[in-house]
C-alpha atoms as a PDB file:
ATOM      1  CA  UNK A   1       0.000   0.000   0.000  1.00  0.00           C
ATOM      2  CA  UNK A   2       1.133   3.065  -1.476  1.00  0.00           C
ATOM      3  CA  UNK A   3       1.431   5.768   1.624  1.00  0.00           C
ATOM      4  CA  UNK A   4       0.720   9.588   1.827  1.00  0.00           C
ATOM      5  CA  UNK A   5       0.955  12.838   4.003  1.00  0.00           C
ATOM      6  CA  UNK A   6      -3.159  11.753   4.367  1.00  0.00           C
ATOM      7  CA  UNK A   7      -2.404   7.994   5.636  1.00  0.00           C
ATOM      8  CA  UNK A   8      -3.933   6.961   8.359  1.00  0.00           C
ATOM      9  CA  UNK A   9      -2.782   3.787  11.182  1.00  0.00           C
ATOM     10  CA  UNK A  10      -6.322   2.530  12.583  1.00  0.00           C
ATOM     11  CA  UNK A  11      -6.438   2.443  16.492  1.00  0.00           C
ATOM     12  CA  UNK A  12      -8.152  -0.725  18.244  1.00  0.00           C
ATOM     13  CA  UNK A  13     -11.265   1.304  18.507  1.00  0.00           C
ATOM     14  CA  UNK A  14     -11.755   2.244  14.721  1.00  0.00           C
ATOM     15  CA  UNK A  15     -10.236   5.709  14.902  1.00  0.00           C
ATOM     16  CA  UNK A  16      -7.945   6.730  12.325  1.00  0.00           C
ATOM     17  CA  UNK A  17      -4.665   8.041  13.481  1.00  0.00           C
ATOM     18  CA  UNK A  18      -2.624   9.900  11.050  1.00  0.00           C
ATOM     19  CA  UNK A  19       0.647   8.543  10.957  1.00  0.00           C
ATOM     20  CA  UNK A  20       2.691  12.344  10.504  1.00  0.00           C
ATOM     21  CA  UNK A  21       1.717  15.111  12.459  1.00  0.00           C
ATOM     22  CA  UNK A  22       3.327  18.271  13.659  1.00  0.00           C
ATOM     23  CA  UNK A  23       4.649  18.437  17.675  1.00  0.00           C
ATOM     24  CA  UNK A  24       4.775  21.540  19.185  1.00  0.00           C
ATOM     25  CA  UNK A  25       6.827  21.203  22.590  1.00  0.00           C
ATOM     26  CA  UNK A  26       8.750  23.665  22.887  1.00  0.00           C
ATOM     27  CA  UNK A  27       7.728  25.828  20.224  1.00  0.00           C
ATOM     28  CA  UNK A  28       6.944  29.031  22.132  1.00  0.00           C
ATOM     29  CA  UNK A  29       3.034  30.748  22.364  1.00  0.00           C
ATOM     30  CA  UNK A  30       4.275  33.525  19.874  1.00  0.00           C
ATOM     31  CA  UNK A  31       3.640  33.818  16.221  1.00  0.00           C
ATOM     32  CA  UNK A  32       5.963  31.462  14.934  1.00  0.00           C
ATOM     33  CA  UNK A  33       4.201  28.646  16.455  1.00  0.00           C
ATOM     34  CA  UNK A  34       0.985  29.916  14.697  1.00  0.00           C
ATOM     35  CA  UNK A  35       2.568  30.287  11.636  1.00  0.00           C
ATOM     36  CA  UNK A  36       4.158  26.644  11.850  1.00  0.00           C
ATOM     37  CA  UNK A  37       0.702  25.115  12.538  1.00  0.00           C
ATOM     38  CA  UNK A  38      -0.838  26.985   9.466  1.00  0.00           C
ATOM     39  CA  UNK A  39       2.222  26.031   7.103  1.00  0.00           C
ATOM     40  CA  UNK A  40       1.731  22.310   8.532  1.00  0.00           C
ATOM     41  CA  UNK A  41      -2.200  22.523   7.298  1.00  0.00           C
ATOM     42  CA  UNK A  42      -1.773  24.291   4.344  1.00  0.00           C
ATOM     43  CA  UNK A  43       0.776  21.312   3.541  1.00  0.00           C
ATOM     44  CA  UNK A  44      -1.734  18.207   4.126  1.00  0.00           C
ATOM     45  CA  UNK A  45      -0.635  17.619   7.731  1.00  0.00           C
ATOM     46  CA  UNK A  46      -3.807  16.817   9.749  1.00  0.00           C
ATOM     47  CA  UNK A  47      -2.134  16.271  13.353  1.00  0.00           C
ATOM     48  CA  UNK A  48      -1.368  18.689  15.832  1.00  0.00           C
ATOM     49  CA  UNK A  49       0.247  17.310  18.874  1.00  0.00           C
ATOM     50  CA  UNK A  50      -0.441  19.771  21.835  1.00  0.00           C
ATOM     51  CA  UNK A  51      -0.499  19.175  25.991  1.00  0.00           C
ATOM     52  CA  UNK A  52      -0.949  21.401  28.866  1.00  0.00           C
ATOM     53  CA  UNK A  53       2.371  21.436  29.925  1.00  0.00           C
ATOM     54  CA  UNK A  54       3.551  23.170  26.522  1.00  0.00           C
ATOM     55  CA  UNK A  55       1.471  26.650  27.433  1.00  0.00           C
ATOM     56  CA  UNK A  56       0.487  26.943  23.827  1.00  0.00           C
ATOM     57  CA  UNK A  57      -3.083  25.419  23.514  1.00  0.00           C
ATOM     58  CA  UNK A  58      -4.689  28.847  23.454  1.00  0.00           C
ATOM     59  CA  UNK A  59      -2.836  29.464  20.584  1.00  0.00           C
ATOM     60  CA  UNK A  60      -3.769  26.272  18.377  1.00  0.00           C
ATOM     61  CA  UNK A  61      -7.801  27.358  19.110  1.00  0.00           C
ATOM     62  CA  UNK A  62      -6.780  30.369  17.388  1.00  0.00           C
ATOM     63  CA  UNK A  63      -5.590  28.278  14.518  1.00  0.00           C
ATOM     64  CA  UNK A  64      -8.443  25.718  14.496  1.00  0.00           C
ATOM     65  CA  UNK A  65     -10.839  29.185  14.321  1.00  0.00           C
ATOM     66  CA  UNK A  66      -8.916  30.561  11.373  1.00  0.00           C
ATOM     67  CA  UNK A  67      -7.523  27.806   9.162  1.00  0.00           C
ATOM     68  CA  UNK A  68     -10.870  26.797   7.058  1.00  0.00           C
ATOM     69  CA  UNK A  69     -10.161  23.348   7.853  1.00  0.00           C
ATOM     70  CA  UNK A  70     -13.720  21.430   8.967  1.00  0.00           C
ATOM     71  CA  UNK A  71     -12.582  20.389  12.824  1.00  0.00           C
ATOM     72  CA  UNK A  72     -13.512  16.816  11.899  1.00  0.00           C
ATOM     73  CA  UNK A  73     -10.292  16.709   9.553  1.00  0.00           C
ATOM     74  CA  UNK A  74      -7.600  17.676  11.794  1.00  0.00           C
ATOM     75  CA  UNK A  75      -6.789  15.197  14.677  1.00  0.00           C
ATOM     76  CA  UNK A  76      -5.599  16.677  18.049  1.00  0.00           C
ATOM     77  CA  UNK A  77      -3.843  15.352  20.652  1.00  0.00           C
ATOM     78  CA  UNK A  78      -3.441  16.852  24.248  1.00  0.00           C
ATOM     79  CA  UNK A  79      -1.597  15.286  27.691  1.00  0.00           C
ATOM     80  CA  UNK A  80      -2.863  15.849  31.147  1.00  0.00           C
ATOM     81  CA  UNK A  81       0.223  16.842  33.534  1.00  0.00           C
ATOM     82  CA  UNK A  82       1.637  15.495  36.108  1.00  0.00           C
ATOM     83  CA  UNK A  83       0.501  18.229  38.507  1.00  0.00           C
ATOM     84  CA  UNK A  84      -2.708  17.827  37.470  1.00  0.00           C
ATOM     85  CA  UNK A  85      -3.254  13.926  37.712  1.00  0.00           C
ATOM     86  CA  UNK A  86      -5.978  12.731  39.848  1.00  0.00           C
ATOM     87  CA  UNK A  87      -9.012  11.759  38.907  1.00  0.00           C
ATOM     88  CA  UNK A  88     -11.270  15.044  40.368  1.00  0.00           C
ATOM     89  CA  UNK A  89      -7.919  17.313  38.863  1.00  0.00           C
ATOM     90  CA  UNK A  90      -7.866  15.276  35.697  1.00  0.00           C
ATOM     91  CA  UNK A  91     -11.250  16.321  34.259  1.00  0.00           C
ATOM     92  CA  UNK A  92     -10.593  20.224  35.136  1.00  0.00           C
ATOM     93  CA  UNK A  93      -7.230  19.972  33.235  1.00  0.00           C
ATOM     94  CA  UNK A  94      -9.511  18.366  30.467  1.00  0.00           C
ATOM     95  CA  UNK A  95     -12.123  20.865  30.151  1.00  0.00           C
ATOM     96  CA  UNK A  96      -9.477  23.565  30.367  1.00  0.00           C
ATOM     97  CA  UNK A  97      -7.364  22.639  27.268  1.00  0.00           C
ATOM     98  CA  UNK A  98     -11.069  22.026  25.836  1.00  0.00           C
ATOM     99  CA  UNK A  99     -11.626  26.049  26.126  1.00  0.00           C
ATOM    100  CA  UNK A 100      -8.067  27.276  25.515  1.00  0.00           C
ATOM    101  CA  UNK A 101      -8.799  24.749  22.203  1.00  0.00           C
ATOM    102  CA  UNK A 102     -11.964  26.159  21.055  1.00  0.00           C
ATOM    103  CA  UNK A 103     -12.571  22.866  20.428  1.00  0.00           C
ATOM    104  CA  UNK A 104     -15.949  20.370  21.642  1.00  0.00           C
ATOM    105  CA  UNK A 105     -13.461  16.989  21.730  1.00  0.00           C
ATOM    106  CA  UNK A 106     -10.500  15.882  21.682  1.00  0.00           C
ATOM    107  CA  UNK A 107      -8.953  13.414  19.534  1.00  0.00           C
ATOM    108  CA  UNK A 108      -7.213  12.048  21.620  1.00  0.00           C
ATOM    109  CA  UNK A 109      -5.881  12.591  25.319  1.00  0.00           C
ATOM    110  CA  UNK A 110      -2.906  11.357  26.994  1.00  0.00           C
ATOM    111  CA  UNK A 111      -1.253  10.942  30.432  1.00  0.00           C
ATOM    112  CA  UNK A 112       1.734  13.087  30.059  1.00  0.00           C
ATOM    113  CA  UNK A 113       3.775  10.563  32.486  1.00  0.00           C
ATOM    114  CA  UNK A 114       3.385   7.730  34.556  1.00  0.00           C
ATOM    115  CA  UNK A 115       2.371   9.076  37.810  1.00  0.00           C
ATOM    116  CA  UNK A 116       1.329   5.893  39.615  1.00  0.00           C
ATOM    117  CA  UNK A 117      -1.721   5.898  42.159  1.00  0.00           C
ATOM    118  CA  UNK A 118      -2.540   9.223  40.629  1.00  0.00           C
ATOM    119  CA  UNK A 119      -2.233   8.144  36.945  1.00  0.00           C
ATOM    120  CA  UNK A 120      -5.086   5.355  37.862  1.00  0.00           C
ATOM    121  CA  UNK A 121      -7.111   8.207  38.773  1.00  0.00           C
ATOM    122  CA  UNK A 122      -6.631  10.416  35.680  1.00  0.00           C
ATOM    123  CA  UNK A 123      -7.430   6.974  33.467  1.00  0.00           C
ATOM    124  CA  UNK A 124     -10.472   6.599  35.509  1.00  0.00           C
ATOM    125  CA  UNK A 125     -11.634  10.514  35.004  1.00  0.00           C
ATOM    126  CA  UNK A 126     -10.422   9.489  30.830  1.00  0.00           C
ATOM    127  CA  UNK A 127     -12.656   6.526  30.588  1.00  0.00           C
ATOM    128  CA  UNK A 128     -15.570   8.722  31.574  1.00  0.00           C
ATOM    129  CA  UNK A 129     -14.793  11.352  29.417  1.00  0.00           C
ATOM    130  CA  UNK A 130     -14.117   8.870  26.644  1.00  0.00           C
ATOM    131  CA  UNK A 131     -17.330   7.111  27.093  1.00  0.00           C
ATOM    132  CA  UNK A 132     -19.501  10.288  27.105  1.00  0.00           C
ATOM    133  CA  UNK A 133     -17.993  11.313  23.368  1.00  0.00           C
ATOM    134  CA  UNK A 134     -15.840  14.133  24.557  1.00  0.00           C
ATOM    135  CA  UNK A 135     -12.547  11.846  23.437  1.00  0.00           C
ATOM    136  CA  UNK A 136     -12.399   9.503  20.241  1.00  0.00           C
ATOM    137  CA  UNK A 137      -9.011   7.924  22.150  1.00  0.00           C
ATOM    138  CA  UNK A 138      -7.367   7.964  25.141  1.00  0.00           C
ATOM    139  CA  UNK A 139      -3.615   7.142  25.697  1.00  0.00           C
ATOM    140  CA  UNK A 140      -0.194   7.903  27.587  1.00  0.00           C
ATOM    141  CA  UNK A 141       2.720   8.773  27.284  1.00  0.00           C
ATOM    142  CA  UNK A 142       5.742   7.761  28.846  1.00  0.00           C
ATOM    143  CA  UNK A 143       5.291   4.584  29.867  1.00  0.00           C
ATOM    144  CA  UNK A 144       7.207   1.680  30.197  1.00  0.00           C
ATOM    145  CA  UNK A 145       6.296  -2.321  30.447  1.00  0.00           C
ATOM    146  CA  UNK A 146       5.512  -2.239  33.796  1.00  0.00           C
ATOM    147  CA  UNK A 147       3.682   0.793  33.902  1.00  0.00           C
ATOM    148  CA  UNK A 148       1.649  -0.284  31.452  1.00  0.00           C
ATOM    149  CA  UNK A 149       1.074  -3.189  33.049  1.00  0.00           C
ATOM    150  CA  UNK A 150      -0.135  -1.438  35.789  1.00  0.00           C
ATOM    151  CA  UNK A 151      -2.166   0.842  34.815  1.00  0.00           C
ATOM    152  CA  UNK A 152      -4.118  -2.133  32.267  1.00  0.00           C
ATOM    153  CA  UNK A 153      -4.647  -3.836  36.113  1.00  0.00           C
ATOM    154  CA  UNK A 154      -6.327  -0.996  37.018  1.00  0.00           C
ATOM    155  CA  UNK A 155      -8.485   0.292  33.542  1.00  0.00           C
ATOM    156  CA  UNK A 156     -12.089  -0.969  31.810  1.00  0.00           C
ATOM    157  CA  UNK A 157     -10.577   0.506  28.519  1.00  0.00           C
ATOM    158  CA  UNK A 158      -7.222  -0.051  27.546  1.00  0.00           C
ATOM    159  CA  UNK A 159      -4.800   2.520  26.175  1.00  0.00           C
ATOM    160  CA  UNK A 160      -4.591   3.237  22.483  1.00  0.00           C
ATOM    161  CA  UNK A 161      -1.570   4.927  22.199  1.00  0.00           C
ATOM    162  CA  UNK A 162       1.976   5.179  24.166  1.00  0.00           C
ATOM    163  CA  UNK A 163       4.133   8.313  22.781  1.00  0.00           C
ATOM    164  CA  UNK A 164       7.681   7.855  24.328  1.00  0.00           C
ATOM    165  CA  UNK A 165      10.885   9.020  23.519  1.00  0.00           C
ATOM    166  CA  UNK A 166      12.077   6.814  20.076  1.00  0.00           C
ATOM    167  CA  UNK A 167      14.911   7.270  17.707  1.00  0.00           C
ATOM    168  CA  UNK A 168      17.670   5.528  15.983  1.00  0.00           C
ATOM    169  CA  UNK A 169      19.627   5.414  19.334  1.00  0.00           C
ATOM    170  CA  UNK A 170      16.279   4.415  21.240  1.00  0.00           C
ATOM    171  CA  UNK A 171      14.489   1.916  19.603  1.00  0.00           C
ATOM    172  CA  UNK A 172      13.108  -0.016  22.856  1.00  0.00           C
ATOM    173  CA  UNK A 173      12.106  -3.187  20.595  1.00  0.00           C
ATOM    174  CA  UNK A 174      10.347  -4.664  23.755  1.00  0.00           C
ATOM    175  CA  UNK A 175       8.296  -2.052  24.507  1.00  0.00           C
ATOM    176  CA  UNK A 176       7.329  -1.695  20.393  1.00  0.00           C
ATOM    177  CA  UNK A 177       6.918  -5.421  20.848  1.00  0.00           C
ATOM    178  CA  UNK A 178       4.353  -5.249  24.057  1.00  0.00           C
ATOM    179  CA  UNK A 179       2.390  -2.079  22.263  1.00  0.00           C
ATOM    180  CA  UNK A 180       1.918  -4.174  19.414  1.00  0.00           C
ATOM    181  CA  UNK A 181       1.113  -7.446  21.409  1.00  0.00           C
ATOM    182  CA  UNK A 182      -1.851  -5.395  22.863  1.00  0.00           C
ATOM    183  CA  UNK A 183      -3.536  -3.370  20.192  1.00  0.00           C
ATOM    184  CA  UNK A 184      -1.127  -0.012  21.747  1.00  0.00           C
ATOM    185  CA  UNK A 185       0.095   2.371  18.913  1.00  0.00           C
ATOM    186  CA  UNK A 186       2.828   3.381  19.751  1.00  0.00           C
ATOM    187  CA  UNK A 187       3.614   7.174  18.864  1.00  0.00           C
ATOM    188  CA  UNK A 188       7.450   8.735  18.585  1.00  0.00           C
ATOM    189  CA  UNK A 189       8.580  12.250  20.251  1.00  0.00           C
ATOM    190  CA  UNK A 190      12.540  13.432  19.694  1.00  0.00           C
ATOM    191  CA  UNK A 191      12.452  11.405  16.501  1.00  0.00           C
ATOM    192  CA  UNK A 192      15.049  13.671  15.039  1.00  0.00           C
ATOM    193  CA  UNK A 193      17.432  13.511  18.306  1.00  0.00           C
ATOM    194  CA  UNK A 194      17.316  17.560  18.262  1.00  0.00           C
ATOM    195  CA  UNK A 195      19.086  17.386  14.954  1.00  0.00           C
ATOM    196  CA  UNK A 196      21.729  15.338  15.679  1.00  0.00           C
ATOM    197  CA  UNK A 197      20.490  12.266  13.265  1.00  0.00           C
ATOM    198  CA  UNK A 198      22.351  14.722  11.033  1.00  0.00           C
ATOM    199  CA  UNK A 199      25.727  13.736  12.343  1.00  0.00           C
ATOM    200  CA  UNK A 200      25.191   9.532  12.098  1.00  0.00           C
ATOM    201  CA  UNK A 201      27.064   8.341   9.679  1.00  0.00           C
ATOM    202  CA  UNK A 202      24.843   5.488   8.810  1.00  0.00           C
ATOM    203  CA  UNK A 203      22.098   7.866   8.205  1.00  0.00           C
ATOM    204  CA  UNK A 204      24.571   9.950   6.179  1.00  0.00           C
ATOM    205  CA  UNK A 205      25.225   7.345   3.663  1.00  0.00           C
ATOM    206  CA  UNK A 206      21.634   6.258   3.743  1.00  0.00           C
ATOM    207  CA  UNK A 207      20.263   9.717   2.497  1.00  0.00           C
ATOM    208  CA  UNK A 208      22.776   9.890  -0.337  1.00  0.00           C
ATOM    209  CA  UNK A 209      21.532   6.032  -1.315  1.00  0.00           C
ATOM    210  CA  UNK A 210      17.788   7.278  -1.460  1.00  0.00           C
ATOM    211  CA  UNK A 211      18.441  10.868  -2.739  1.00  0.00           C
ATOM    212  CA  UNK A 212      16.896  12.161   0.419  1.00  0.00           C
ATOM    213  CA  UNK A 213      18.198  13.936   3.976  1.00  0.00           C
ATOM    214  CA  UNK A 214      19.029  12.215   7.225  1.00  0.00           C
ATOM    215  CA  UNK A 215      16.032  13.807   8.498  1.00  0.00           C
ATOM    216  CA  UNK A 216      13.528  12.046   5.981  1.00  0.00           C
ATOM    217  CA  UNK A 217      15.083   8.924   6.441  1.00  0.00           C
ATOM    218  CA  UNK A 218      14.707   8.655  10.061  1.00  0.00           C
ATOM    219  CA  UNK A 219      10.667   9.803   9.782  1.00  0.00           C
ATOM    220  CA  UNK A 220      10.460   7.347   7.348  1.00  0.00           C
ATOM    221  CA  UNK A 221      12.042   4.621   9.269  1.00  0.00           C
ATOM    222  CA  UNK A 222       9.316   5.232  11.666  1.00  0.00           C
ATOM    223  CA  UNK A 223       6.442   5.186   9.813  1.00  0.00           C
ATOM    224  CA  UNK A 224       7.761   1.743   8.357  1.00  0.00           C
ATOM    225  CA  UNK A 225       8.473   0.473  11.970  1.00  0.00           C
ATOM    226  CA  UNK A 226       4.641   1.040  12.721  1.00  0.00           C
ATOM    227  CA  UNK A 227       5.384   3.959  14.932  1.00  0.00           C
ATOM    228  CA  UNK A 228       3.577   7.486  14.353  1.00  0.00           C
ATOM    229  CA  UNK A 229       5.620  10.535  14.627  1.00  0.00           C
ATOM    230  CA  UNK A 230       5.644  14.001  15.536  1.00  0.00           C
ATOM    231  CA  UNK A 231       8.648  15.735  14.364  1.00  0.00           C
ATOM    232  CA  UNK A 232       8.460  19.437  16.052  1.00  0.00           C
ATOM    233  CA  UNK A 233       9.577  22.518  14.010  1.00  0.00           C
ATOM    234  CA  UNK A 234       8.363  26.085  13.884  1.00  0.00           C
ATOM    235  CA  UNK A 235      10.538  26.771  10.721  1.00  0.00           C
ATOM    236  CA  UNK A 236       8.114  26.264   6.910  1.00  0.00           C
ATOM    237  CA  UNK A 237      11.146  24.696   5.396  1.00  0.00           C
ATOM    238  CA  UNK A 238      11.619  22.107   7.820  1.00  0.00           C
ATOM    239  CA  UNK A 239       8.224  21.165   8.394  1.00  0.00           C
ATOM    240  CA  UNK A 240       7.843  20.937   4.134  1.00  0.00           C
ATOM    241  CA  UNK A 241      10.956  18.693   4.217  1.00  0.00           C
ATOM    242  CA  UNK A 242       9.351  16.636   7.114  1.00  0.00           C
ATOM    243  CA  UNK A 243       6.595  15.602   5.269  1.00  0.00           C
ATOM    244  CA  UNK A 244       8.383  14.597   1.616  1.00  0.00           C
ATOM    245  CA  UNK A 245       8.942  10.932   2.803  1.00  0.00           C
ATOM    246  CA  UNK A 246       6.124   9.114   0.953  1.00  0.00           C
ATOM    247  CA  UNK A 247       7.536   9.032  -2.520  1.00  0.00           C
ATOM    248  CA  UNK A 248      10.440   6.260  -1.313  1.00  0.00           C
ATOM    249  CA  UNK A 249      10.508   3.141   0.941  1.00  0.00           C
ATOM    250  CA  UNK A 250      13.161   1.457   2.968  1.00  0.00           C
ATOM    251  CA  UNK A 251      14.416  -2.068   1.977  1.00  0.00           C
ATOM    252  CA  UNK A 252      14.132  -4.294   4.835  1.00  0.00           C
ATOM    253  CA  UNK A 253      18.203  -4.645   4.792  1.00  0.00           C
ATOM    254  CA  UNK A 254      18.201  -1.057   5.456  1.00  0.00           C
ATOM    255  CA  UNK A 255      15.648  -0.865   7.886  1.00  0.00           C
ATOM    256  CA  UNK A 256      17.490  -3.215  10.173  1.00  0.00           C
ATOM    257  CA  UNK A 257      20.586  -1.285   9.887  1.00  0.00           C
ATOM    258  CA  UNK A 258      19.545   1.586  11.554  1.00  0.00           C
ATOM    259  CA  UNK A 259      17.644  -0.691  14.086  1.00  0.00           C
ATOM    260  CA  UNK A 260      21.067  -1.671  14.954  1.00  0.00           C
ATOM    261  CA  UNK A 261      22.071   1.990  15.617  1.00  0.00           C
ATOM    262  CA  UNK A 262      20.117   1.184  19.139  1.00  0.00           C
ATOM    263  CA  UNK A 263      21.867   2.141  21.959  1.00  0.00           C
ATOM    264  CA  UNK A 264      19.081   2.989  24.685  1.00  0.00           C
ATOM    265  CA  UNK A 265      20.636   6.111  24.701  1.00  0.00           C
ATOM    266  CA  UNK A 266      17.843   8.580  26.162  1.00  0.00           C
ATOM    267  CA  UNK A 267      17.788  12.278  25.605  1.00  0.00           C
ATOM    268  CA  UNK A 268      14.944  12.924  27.295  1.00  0.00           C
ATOM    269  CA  UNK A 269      14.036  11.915  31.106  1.00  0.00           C
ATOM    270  CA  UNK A 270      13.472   8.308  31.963  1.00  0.00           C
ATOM    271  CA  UNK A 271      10.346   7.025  32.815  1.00  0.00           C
ATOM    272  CA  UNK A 272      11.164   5.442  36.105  1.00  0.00           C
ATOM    273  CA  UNK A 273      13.213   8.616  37.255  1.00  0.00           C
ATOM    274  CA  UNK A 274      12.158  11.759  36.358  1.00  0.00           C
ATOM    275  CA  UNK A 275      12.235  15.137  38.140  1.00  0.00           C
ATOM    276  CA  UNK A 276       9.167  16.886  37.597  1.00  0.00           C
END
């Protein structure tokens, strides 16, 4: 199957995920973030990966007002944080991001990281909110085997998605393994190690096999690993570049060549030791 900037990965509950979308951590509540989100729609992207934590929902409500997209077309994805896990907290944080969003529903909604007791909570508030219509999925992010494990003790509905930290030097094939063991898309954040899959050699001499950048390979590595991604940028170049990677494919030789490149290496906090 032929795949496009439009394609779609089906979660366990019918919804259709779109397998590129545009992150926008750290991207600032200015202009430029606006500006990124409307170059990102005006190029076919129909993600927009948002949370509470990143201060900047208010300003992708202004986008969803202006852009002339239908809201049914554009997917959105927001995180409940950590100081606001519970299950009382949980749905405040919820309808919050669902004003600062101009927006009725989510797409989907995610625990931003594993919190423990309180993260049962929040799932507990998310089932609700998921059975009354207000979510089409619910997620988390940040979570590892066990805390998965946990928290699937614990829920009615099971997650549909698991965004952790994944890239060439991260590839956590057990945890890809479990997600796909129980119906769990998993979802990538960092993909681009904050540029650096520039300077990997392997991905160096890849790009000039496939007439394409580091960069592109890497996203499309992902996609063919089953994993959606959210590359972040605020520049229109970048985030034009990001999305030309559906006119080549991998070859499975190649594919397990940068698998190899795995080094557990984590550039982000870990899971089971974090500091906020």
């Amino acid at each position: 199957m032929t795949l496009t900037i439009n394609s779609t990965t089906k979660l366990f509950n019918g919804v259709e995920m779109p397998w590129l979308g545009l992150g926008i951590h750290r991207a600032g509540a200015g202009e430029a973030v606006v500006e990124a989100m409307k170059c990102a729609l005006n190029e076919g992207y129909r993600s927009i990966d948002a949370a509470t934590y990143y201060e900047n929902e208010h300003r992708v409500g202004e986008v969803l007002s202006e852009c002339g997209i239908p809201r049914e077309e554009i997917f959105l994805t927001s995180k409940v944080w950590n100081t606001d896990q519970g299950y009382h907290s949980t749905i405040r944080a919820f309808e919050t991001s669902l004003e600062k969003m101009q927006t009725s529903y989510l797409d989907l909604y995610l625990i931003h990281w594993p919190m423990g007791h309180l993260s049962i909570e929040s799932w507990r508030a998310m089932e609700e909110l998921y059975e009354m219509g207000k979510i089409r999925a619910i997620g988390v992010s940040n979570f590892l085997i066990h805390q998965l494990k946990d928290l699937m003790d614990h829920a009615r509905i099971m997650p549909m998605v698991n965004q952790v930290e994944f890239h060439p030097e991260l590839v956590q094939p057990e945890l890809l393994q479990f997600c796909k063991e129980n119906q769990i898309q998993p979802e990538a954040w960092r993909p681009l190690m904050k540029g650096q899959v520039n300077e990997i050699k392997l991905l160096q001499e890849l790009a000039e096999k496939y007439q394409k950048s580091p960069v592109q390979i890497v996203l499309r590595w992902d996609i063919q690993k089953g994993v959606v991604t959210i590359p972040k940028s605020v520049t229109p170049e970048r985030i034009i570049h990001n999305a030309n990677i559906f006119d080549f494919e991998l070859t499975q030789e190649d594919m397990d060549k940068i698998d190899r490149l795995n080094q557990n290496k984590r550039m982000g906090q870990d899971p089971d030791d974090f500091s906020f």
